[in-house]
C-alpha atoms as a PDB file:
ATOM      1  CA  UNK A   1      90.838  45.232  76.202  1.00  0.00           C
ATOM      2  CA  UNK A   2      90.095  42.774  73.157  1.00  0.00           C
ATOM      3  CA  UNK A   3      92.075  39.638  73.080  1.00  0.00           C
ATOM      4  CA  UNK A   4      95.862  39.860  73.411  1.00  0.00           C
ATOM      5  CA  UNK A   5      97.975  38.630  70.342  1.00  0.00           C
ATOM      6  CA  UNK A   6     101.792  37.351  70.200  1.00  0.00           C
ATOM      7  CA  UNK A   7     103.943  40.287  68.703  1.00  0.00           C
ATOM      8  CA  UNK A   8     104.989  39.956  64.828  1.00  0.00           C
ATOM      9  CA  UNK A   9     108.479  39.613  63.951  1.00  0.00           C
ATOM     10  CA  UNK A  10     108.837  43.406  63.085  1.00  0.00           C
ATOM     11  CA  UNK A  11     109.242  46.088  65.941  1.00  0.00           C
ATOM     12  CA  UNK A  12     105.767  47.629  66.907  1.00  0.00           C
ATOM     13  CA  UNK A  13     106.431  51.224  66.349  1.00  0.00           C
ATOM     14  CA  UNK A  14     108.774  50.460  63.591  1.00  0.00           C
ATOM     15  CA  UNK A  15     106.774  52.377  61.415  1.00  0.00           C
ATOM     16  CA  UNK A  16     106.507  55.154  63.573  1.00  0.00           C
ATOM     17  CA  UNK A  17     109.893  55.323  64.107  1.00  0.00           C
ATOM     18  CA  UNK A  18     110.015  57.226  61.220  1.00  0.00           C
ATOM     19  CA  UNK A  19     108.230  60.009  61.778  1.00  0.00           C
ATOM     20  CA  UNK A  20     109.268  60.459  65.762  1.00  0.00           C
ATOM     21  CA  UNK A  21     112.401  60.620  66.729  1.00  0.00           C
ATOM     22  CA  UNK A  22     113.602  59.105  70.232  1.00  0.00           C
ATOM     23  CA  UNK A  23     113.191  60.567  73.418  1.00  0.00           C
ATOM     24  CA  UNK A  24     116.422  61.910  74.849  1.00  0.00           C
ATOM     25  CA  UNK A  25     118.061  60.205  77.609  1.00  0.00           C
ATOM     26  CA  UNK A  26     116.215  57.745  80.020  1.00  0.00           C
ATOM     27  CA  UNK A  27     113.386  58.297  78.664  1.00  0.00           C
ATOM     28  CA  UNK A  28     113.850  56.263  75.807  1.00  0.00           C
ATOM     29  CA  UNK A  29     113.433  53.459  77.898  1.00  0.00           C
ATOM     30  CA  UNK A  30     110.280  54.016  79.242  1.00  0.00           C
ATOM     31  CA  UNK A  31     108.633  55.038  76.051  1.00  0.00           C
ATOM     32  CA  UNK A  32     109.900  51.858  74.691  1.00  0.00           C
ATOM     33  CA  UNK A  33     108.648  50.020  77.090  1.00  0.00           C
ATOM     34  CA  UNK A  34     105.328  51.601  76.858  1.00  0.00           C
ATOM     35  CA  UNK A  35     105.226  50.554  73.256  1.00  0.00           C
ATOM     36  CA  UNK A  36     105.736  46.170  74.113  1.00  0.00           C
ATOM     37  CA  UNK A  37     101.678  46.747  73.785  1.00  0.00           C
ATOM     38  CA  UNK A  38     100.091  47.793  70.773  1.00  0.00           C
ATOM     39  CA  UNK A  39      96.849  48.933  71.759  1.00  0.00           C
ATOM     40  CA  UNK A  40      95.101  49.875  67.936  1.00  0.00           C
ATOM     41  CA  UNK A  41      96.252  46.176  66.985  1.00  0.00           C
ATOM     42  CA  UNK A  42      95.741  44.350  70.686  1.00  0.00           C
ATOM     43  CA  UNK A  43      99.582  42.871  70.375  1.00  0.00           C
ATOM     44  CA  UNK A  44     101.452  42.040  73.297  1.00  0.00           C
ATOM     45  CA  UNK A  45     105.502  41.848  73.008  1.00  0.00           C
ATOM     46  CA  UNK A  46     105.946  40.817  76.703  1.00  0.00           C
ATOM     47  CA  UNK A  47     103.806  37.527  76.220  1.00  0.00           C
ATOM     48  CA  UNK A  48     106.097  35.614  78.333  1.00  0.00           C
ATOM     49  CA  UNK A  49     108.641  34.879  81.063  1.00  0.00           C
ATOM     50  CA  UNK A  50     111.582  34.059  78.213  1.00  0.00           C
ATOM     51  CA  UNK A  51     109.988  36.982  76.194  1.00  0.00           C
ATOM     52  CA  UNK A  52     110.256  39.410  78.878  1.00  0.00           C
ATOM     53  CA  UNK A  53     114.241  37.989  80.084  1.00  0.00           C
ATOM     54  CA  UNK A  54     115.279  38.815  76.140  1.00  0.00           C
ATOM     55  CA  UNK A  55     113.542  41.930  75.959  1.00  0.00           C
ATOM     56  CA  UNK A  56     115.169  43.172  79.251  1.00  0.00           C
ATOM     57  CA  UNK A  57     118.497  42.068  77.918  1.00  0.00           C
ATOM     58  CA  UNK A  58     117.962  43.847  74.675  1.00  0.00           C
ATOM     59  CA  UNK A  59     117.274  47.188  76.741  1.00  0.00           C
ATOM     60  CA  UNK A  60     120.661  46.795  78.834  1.00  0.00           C
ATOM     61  CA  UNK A  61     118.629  46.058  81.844  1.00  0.00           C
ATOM     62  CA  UNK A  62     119.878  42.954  82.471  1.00  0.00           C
ATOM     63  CA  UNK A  63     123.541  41.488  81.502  1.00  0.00           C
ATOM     64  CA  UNK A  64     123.730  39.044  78.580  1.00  0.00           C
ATOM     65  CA  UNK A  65     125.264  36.124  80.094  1.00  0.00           C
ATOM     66  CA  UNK A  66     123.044  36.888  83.878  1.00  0.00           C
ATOM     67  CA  UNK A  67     121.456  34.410  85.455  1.00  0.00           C
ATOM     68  CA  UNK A  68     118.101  35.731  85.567  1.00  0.00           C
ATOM     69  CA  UNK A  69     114.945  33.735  85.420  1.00  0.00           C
ATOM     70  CA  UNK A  70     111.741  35.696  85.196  1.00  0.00           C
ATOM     71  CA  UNK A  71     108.151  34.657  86.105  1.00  0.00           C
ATOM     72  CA  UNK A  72     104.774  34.506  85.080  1.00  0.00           C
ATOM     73  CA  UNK A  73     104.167  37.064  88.387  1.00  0.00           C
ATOM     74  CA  UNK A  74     107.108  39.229  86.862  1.00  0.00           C
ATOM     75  CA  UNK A  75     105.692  39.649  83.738  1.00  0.00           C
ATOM     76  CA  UNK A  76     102.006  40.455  85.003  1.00  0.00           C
ATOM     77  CA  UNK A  77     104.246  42.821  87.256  1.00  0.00           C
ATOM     78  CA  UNK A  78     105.491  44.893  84.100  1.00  0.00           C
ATOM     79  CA  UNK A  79     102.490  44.631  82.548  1.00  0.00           C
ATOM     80  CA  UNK A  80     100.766  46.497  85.097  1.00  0.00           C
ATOM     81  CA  UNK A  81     103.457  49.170  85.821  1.00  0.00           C
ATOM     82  CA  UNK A  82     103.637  49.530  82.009  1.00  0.00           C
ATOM     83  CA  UNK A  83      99.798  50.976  82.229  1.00  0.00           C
ATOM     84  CA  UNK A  84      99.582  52.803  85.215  1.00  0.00           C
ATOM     85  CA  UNK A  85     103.084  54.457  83.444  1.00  0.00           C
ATOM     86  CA  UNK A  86     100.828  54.975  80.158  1.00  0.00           C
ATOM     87  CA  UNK A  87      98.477  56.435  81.992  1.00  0.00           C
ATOM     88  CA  UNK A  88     100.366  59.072  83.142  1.00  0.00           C
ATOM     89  CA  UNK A  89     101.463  59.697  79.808  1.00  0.00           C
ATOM     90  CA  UNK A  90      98.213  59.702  78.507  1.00  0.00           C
ATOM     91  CA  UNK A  91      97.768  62.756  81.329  1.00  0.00           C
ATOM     92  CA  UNK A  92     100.719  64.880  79.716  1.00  0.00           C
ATOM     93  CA  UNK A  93      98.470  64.927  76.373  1.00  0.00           C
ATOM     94  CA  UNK A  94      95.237  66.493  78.442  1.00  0.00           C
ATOM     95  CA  UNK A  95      93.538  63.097  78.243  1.00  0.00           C
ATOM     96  CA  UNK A  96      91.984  62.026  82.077  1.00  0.00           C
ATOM     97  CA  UNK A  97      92.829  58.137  82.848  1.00  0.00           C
ATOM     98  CA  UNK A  98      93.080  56.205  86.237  1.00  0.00           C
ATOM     99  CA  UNK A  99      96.183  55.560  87.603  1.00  0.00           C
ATOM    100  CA  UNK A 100      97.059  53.163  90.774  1.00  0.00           C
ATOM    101  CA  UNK A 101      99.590  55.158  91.747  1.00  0.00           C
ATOM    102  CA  UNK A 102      99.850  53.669  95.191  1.00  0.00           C
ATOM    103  CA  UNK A 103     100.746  50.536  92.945  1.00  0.00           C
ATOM    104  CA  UNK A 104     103.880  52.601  91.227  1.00  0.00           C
ATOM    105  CA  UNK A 105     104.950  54.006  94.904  1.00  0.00           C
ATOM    106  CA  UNK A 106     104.590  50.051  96.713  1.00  0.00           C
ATOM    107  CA  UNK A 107     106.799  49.110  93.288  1.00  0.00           C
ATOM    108  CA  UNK A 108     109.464  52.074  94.294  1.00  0.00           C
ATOM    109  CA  UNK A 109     109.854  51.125  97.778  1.00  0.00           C
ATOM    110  CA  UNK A 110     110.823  47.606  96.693  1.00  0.00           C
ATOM    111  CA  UNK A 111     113.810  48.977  94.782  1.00  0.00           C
ATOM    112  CA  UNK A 112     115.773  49.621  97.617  1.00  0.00           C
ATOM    113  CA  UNK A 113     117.271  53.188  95.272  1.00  0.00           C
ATOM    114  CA  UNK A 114     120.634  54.646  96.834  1.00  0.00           C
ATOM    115  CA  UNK A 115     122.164  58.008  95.619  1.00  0.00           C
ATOM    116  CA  UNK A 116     125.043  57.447  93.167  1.00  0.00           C
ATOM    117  CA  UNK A 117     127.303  60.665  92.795  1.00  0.00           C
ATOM    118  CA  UNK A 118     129.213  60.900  89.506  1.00  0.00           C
ATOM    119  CA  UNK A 119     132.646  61.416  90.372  1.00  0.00           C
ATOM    120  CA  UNK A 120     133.308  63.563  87.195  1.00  0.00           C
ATOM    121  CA  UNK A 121     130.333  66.313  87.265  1.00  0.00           C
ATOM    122  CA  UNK A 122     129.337  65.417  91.028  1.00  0.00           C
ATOM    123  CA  UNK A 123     125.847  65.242  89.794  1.00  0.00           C
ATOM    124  CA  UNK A 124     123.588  62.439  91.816  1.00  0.00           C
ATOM    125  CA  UNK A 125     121.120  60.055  90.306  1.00  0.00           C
ATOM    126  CA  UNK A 126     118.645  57.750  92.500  1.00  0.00           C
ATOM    127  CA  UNK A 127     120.042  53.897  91.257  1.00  0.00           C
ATOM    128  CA  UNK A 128     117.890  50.455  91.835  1.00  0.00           C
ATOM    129  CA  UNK A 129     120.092  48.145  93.349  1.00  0.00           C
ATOM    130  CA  UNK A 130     117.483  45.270  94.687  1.00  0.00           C
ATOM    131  CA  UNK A 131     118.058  42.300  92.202  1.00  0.00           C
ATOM    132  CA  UNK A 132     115.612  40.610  89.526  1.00  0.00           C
ATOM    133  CA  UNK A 133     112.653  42.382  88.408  1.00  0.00           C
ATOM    134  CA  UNK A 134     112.442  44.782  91.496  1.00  0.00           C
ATOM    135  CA  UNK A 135     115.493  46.352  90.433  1.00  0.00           C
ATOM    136  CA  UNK A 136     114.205  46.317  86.729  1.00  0.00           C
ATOM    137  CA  UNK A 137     110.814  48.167  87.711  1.00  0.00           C
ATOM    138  CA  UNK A 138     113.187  50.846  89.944  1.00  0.00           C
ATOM    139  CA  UNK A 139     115.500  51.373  86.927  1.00  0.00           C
ATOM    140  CA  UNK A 140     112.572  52.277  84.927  1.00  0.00           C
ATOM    141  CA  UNK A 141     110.956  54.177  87.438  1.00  0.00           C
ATOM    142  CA  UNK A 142     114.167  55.953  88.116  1.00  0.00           C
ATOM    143  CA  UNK A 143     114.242  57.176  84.601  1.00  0.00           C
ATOM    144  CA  UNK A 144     110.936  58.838  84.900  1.00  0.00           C
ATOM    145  CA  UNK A 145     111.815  60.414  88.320  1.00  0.00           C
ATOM    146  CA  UNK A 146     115.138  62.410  86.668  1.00  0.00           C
ATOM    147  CA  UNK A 147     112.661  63.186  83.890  1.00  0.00           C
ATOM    148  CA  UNK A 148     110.186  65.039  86.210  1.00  0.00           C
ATOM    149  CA  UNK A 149     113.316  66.688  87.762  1.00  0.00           C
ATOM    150  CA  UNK A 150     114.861  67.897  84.339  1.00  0.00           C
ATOM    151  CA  UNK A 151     111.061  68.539  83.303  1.00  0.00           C
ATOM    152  CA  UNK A 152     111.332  66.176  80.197  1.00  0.00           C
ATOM    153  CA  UNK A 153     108.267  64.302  81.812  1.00  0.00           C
ATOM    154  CA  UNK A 154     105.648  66.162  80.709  1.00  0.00           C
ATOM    155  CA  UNK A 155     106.495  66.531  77.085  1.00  0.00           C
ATOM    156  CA  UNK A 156     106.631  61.888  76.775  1.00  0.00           C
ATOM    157  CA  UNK A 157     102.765  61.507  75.669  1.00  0.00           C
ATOM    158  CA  UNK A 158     100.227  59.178  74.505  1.00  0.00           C
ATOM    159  CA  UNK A 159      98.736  59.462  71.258  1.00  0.00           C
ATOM    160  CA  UNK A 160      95.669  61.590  71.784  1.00  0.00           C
ATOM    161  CA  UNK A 161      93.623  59.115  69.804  1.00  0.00           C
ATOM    162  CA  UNK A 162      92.066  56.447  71.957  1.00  0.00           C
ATOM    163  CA  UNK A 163      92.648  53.234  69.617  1.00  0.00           C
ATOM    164  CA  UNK A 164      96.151  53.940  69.589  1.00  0.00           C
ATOM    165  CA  UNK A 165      97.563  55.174  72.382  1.00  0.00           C
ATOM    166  CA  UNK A 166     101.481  54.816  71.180  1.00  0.00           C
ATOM    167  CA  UNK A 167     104.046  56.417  73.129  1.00  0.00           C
ATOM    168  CA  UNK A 168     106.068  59.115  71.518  1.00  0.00           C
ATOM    169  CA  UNK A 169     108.066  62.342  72.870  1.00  0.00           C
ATOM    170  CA  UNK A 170     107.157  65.731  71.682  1.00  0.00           C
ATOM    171  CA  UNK A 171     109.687  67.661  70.144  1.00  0.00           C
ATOM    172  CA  UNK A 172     107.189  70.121  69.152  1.00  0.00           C
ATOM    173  CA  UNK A 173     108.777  73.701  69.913  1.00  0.00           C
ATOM    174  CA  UNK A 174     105.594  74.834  71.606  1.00  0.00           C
ATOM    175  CA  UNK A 175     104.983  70.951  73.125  1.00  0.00           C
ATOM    176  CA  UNK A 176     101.062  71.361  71.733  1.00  0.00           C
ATOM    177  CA  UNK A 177     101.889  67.822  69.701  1.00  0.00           C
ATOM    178  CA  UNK A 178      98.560  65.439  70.401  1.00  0.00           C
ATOM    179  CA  UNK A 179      99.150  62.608  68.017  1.00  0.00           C
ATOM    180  CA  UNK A 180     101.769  60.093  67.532  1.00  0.00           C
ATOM    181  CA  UNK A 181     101.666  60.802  63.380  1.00  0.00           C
ATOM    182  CA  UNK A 182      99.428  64.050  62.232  1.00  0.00           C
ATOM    183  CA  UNK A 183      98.639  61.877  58.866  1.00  0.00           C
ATOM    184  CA  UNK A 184      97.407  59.372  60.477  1.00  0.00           C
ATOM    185  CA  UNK A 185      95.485  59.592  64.418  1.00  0.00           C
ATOM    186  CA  UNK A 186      95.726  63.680  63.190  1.00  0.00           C
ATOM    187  CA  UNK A 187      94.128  63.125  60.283  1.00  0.00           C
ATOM    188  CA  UNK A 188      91.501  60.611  61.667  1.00  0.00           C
ATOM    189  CA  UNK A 189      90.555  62.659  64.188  1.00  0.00           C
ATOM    190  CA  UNK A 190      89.589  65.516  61.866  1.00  0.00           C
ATOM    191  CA  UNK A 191      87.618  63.377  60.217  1.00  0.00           C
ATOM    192  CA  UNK A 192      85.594  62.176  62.959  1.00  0.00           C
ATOM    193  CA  UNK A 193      85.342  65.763  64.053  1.00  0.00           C
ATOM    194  CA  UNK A 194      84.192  67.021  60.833  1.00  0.00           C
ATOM    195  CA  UNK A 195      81.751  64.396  60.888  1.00  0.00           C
ATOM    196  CA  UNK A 196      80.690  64.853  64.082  1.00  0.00           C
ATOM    197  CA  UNK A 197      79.860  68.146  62.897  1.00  0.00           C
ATOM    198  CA  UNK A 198      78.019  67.834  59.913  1.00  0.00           C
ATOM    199  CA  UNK A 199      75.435  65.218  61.719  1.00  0.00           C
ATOM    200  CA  UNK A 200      74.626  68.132  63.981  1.00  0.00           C
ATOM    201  CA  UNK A 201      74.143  70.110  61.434  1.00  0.00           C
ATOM    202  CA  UNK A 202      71.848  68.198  59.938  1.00  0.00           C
ATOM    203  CA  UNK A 203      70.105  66.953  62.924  1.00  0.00           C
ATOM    204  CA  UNK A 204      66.102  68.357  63.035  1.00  0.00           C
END
């Protein structure tokens, strides 16, 4: 990747906010947390340990007032979970792309899940309960586990378009969506198409 930038003061996907709507339930988090990189403008929101700490508490993963201190090695942690996550996201829209995912099942085994039964539906959900940033990486983890169940999962994608690669759900009724915003990756990659095209058309 090109060199790594500090965020800006407005929310990455801002912008796109307005033309996708969240992703229902847990899943929210995790495309959210995809998004701390913006990959067509090489910005970084988790830049550092005090970064990632107010971030976490903005996302309800960690309590306001809780003691927790992260790390250089936590955020390089997230980082890397965060890709290997996009990755598979970037799978759901067709597109091929590595993913360690011995690295995502070594990161599940240290989040020491139990089975928490809701005493109201008697439903069961798989809850982190191993403290700091293990428990953070289960939580998240967790969330895209109950999505695969509920078969959510598949329809959370990266924008088909390479030099963006912003993470956005598909509400499409047929789930065929490829782009984070038709008028703009859509549109671009008609272009290039088109163009693509008309030199081998006019090739000899």
């Amino acid at each position: 990747m090109s060199k790594v930038r500090a965020a800006e003061p407005l929310p990455l996907d801002g912008q796109l906010e307005l033309v996708r709507p969240p992703a229902p339930g847990g899943l929210e988090l995790v495309r959210r947390f995809l998004n701390t990189y913006d990959v067509q403008r090489s910005i970084e929101e988790l830049t550092t340990p005090d970064v990632l700490a107010a971030w976490l508490r903005e996302q309800g993963l960690i309590g306001r007032k809780s003691a927790f201190k992260a790390t250089p090695a936590d955020v390089e942690r997230l980082r890397s979970v965060r890709e290997n996550l996009r990755a598979l996201a970037r799978r759901n829209n067709g597109i091929e792309d590595d993913c360690a995912l011995e690295e995502l099942q070594a990161a599940s085994a240290l989040s020491a899940y139990t089975l928490t039964f809701d005493p109201g539906t008697g439903g069961a959900r798989l809850q982190a309960t191993a403290p700091g940033v293990d428990g953070v990486i289960g939580t998240i983890l967790a969330a895209v586990h109950a999505a695969m169940a509920d078969r959510s999962w598949p329809r959370l994608k990266a924008c088909a378009d390479d030099t963006c690669a912003f993470a956005y759900y598909d509400h499409s009724k047929n789930g065929c969506s490829r782009w984070c915003s038709p008028d703009t990756c859509g549109n671009r990659d008609k272009v290039k198409r088109y163009r693509e095209r008309k030199a081998r058309t006019a090739a000899p």
